[in-house]
N, C-alpha and C. Protein backbone atom coordinates (compact mmCIF):
# COMPACT_ATOMS: atom_id res chain seq x y z
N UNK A 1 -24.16 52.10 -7.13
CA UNK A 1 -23.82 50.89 -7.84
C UNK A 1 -25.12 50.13 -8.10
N UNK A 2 -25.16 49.72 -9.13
CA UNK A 2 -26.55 48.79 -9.83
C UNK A 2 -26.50 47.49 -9.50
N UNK A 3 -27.52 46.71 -9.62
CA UNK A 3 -27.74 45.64 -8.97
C UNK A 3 -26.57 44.46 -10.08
N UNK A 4 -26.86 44.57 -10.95
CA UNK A 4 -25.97 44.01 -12.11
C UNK A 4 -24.68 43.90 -11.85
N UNK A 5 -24.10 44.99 -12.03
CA UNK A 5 -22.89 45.52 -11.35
C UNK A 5 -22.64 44.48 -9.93
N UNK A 6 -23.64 44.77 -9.13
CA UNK A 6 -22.95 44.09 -7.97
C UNK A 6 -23.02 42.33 -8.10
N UNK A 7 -23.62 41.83 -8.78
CA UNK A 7 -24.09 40.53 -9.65
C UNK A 7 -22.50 40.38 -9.81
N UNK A 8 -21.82 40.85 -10.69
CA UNK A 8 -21.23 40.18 -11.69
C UNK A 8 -19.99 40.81 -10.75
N UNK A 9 -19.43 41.31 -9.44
CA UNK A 9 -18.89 41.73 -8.66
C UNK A 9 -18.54 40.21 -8.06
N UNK A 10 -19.71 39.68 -7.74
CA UNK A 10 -19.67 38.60 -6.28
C UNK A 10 -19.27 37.31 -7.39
N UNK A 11 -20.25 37.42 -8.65
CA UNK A 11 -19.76 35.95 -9.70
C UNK A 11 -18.57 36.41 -9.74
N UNK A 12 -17.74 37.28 -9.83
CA UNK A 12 -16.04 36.81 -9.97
C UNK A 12 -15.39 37.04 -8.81
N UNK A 13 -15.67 36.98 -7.44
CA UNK A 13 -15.42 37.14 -6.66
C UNK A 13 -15.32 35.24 -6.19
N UNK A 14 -16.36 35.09 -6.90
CA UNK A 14 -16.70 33.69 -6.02
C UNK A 14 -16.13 32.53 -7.05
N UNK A 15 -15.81 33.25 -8.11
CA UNK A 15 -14.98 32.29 -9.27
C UNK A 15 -13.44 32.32 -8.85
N UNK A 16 -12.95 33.69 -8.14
CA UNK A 16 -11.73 33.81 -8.04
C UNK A 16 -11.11 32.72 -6.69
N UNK A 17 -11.79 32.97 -5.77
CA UNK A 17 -11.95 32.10 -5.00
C UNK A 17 -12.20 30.59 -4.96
N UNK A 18 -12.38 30.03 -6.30
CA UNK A 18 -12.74 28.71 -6.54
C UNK A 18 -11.49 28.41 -7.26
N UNK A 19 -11.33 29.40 -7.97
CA UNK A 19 -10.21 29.14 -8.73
C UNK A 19 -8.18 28.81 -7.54
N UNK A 20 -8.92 29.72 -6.97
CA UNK A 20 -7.56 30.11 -6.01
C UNK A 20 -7.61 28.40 -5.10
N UNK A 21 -8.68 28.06 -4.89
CA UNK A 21 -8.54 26.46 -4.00
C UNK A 21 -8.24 25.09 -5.70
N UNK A 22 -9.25 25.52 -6.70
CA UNK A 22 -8.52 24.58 -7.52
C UNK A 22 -7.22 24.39 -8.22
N UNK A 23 -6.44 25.26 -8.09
CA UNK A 23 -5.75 25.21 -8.73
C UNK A 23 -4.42 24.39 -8.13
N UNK A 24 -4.33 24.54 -6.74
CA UNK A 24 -3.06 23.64 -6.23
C UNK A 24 -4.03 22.27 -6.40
N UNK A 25 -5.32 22.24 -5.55
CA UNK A 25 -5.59 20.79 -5.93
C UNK A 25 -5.11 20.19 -7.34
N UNK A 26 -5.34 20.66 -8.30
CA UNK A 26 -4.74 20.18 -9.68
C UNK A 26 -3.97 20.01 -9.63
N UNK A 27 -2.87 21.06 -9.64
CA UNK A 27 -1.42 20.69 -9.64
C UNK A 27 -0.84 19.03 -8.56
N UNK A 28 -1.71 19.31 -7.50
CA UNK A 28 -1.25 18.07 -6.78
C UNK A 28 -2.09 17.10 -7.42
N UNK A 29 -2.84 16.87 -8.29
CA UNK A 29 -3.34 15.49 -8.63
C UNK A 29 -2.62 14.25 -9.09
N UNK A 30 -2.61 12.99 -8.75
CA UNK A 30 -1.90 12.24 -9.11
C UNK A 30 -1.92 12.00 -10.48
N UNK A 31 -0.76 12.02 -11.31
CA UNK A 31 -0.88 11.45 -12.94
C UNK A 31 -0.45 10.27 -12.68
N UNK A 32 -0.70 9.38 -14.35
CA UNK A 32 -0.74 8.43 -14.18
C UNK A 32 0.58 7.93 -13.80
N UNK A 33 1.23 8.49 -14.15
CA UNK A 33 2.58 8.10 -13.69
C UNK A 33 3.11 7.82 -12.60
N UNK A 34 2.71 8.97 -12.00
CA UNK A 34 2.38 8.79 -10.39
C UNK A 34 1.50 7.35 -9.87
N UNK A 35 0.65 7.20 -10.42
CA UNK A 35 -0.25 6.20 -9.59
C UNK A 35 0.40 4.91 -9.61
N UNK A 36 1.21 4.64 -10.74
CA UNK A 36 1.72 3.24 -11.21
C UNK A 36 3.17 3.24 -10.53
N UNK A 37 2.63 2.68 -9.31
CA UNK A 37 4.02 2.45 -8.78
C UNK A 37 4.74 1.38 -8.90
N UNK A 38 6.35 1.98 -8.40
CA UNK A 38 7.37 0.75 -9.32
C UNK A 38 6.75 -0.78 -8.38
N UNK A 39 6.75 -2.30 -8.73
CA UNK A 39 6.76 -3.34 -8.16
C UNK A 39 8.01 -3.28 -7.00
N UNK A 40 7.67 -3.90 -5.96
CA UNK A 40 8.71 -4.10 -5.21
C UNK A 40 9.16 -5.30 -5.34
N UNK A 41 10.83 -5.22 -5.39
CA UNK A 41 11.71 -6.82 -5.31
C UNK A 41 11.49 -7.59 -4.49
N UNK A 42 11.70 -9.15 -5.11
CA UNK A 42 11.22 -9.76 -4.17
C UNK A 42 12.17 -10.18 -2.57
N UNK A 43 11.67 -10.17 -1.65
CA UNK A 43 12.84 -10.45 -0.38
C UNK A 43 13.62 -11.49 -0.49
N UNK A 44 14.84 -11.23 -0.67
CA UNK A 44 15.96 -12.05 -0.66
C UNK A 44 15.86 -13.33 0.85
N UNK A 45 16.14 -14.15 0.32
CA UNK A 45 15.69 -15.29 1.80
C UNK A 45 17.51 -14.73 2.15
N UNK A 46 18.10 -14.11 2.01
CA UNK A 46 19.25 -14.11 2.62
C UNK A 46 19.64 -13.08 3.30
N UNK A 47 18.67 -12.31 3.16
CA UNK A 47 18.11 -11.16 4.04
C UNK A 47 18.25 -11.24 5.46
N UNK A 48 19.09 -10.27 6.41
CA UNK A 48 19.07 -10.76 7.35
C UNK A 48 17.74 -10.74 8.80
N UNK A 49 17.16 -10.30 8.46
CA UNK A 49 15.35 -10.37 9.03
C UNK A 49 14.69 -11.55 8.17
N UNK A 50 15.21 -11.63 7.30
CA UNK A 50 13.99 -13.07 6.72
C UNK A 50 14.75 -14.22 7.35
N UNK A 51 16.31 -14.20 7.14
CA UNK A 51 16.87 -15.58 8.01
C UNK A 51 16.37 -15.43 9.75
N UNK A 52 16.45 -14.24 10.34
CA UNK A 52 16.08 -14.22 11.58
C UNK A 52 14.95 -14.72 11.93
N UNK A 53 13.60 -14.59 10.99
CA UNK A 53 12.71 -14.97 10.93
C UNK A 53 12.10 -16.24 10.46
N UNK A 54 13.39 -16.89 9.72
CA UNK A 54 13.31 -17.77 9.27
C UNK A 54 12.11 -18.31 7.52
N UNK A 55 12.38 -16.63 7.19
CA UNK A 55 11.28 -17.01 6.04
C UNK A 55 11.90 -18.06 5.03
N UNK A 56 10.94 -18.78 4.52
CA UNK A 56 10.54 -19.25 3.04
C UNK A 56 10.17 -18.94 2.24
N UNK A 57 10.72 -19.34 0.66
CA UNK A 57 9.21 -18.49 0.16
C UNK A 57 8.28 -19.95 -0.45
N UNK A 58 8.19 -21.09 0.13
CA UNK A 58 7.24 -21.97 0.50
C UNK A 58 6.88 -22.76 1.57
N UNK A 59 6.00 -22.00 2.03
CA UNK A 59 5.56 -22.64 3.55
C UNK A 59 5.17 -24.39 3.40
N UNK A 60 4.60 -25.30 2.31
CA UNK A 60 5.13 -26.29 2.20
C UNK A 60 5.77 -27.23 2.91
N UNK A 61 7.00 -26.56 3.10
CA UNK A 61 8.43 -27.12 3.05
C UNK A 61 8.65 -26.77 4.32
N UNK A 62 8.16 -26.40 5.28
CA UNK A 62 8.54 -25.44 6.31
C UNK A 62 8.37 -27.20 7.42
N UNK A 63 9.37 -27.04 8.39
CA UNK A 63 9.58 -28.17 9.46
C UNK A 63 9.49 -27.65 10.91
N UNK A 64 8.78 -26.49 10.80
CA UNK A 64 9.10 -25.48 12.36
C UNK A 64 8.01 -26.02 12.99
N UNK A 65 8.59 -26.13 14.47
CA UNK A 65 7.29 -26.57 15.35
C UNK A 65 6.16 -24.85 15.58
N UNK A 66 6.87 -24.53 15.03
CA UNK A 66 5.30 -23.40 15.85
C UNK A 66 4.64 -22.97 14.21
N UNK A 67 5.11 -23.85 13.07
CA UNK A 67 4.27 -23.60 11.73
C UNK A 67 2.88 -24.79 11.86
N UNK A 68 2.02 -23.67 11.10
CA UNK A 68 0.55 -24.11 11.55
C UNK A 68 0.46 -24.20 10.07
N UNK A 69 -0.18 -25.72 9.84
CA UNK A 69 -0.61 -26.58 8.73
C UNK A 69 -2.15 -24.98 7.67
N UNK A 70 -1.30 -24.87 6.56
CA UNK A 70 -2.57 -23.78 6.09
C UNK A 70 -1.92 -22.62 5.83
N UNK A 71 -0.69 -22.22 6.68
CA UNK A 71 -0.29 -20.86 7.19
C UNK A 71 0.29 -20.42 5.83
N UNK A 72 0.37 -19.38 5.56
CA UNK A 72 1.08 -18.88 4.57
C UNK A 72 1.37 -17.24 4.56
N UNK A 73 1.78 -16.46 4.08
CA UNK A 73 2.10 -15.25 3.96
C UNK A 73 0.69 -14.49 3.18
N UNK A 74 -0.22 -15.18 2.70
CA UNK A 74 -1.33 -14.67 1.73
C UNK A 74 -2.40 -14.68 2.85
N UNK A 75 -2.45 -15.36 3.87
CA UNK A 75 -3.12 -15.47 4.85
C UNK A 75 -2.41 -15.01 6.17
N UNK A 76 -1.76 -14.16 6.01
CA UNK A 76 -1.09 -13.13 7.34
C UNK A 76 -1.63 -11.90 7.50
N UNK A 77 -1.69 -11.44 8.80
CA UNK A 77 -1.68 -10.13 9.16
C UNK A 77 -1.25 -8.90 8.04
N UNK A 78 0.10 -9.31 8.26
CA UNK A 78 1.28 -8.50 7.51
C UNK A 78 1.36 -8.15 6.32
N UNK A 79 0.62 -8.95 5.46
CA UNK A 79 0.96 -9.42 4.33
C UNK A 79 -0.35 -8.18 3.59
N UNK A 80 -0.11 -7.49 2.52
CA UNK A 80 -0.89 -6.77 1.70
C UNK A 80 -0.81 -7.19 0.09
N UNK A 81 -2.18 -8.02 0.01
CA UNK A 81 -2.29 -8.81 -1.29
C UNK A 81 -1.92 -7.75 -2.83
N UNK A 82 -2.55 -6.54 -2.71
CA UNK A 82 -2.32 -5.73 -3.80
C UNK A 82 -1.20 -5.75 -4.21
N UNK A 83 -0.07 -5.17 -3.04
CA UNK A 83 1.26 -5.11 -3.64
C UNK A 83 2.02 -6.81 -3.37
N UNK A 84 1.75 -6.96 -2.66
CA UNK A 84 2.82 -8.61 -1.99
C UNK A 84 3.72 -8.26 -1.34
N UNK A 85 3.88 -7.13 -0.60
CA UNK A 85 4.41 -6.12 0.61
C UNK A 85 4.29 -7.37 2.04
N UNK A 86 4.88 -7.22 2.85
CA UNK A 86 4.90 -7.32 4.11
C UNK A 86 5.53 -6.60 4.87
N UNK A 87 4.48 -6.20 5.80
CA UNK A 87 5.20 -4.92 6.91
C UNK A 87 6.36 -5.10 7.52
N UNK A 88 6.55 -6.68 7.75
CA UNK A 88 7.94 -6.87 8.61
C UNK A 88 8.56 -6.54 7.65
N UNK A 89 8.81 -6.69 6.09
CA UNK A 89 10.05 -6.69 5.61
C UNK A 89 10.06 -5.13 4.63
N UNK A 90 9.92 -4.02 5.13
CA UNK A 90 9.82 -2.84 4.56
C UNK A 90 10.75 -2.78 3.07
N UNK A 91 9.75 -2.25 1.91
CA UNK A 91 10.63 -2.04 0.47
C UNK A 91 10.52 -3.55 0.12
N UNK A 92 10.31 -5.03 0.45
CA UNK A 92 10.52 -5.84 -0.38
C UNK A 92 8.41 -6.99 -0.28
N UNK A 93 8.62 -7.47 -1.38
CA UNK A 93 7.65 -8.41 -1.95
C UNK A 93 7.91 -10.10 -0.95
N UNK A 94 6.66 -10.05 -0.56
CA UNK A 94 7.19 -11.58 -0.38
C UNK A 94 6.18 -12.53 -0.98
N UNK A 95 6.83 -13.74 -1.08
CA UNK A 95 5.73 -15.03 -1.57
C UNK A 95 4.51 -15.05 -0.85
N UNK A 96 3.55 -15.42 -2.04
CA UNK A 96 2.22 -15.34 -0.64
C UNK A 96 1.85 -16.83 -0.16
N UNK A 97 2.92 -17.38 -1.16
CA UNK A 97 2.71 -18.86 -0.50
C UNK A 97 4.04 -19.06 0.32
N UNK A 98 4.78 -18.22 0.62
CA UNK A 98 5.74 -18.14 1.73
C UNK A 98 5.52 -18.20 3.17
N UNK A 99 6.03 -18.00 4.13
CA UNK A 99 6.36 -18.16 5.37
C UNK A 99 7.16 -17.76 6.30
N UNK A 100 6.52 -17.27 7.44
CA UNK A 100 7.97 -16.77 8.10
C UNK A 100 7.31 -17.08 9.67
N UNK A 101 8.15 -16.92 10.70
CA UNK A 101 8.05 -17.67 12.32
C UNK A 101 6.64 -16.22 12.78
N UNK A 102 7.02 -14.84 12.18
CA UNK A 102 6.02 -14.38 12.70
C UNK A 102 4.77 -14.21 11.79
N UNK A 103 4.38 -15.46 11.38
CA UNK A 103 3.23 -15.56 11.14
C UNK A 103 1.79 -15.34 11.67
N UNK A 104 0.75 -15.00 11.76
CA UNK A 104 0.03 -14.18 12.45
C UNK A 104 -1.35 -14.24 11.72
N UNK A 105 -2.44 -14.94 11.46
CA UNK A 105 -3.80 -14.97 10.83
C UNK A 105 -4.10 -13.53 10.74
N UNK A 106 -4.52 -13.34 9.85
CA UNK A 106 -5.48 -12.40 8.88
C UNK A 106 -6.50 -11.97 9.21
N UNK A 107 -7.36 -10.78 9.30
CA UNK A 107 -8.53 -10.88 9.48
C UNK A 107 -9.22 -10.48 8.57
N UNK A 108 -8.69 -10.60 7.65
CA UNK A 108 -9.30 -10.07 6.22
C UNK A 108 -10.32 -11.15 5.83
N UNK A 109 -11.30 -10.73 4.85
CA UNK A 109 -12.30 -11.88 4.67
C UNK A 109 -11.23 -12.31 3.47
N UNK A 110 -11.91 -13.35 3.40
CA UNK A 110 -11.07 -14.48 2.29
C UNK A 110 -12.00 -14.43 0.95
C-alpha cells in the first residue's frame, strides 16, 4: 500500500469519525423555536402558596411585621429577573415589585 493511499485512508477515517460525533450534536441543537420560550403566567394571588405566603404583587402595600422597608421580589433570593420566575412558586411569574413573607435578600449585584 502507497503512502497516498494510506493518506487518504486515515482523512476519511478521521472525517467519518467527525462526522459520526457531529451529527447528533446537530440534530440536538436548539432552534429558534426552541430557545424562545413560552412567558410564564402571572401567579394568581389566590393561589394557595401565595395566600400561605401571603404574597402581593405590591410590596408597597404590605402591613406585615416581618416586611422590611425596600423588600421586594426583584431583590429576592428566589426571584430570577430574566424570566420573573420564582422558585417558591414553580411554572408561574411573579411581580418584581411584589412580595411575599419568604422574602430573603439577593446576592446578586444590583
Amino acid at each position: 500500500m502507497d503512502t497516498n493511499e494510506t493518506m487518504q485512508r486515515r482523512r476519511f477515517l478521521v472525517l467519518a469519525g467527525l462526522s459520526a460525533i457531529a451529527i447528533p450534536v446537530v440534530l440536538r441543537w436548539p432552534t429558534e423555536a426552541h430557545a424562545k420560550a413560552k412567558p410564564l403566567p402571572p401567579l394568581p394571588v389566590t393561589n394557595a402558596q401565595a395566600h400561605a405566603l401571603n404574597y402581593t404583587e405590591d410590596a408597597s402595600l404590605v402591613k406585615a411585621a416581618n416586611h422590611k422597608p425596600g423588600s421586594n421580589c426583584a431583590n429576592c433570593q428566589f426571584f430570577t429577573p430574566s424570566t420573573g420566575a420564582c422558585s417558591l412558586f414553580a411554572g408561574y411569574s411573579v411581580a418584581p415589585k411584589g412580595w411575599c413573607s419568604a422574602w430573603s435578600k439577593s446576592n446578586r449585584p444590583s
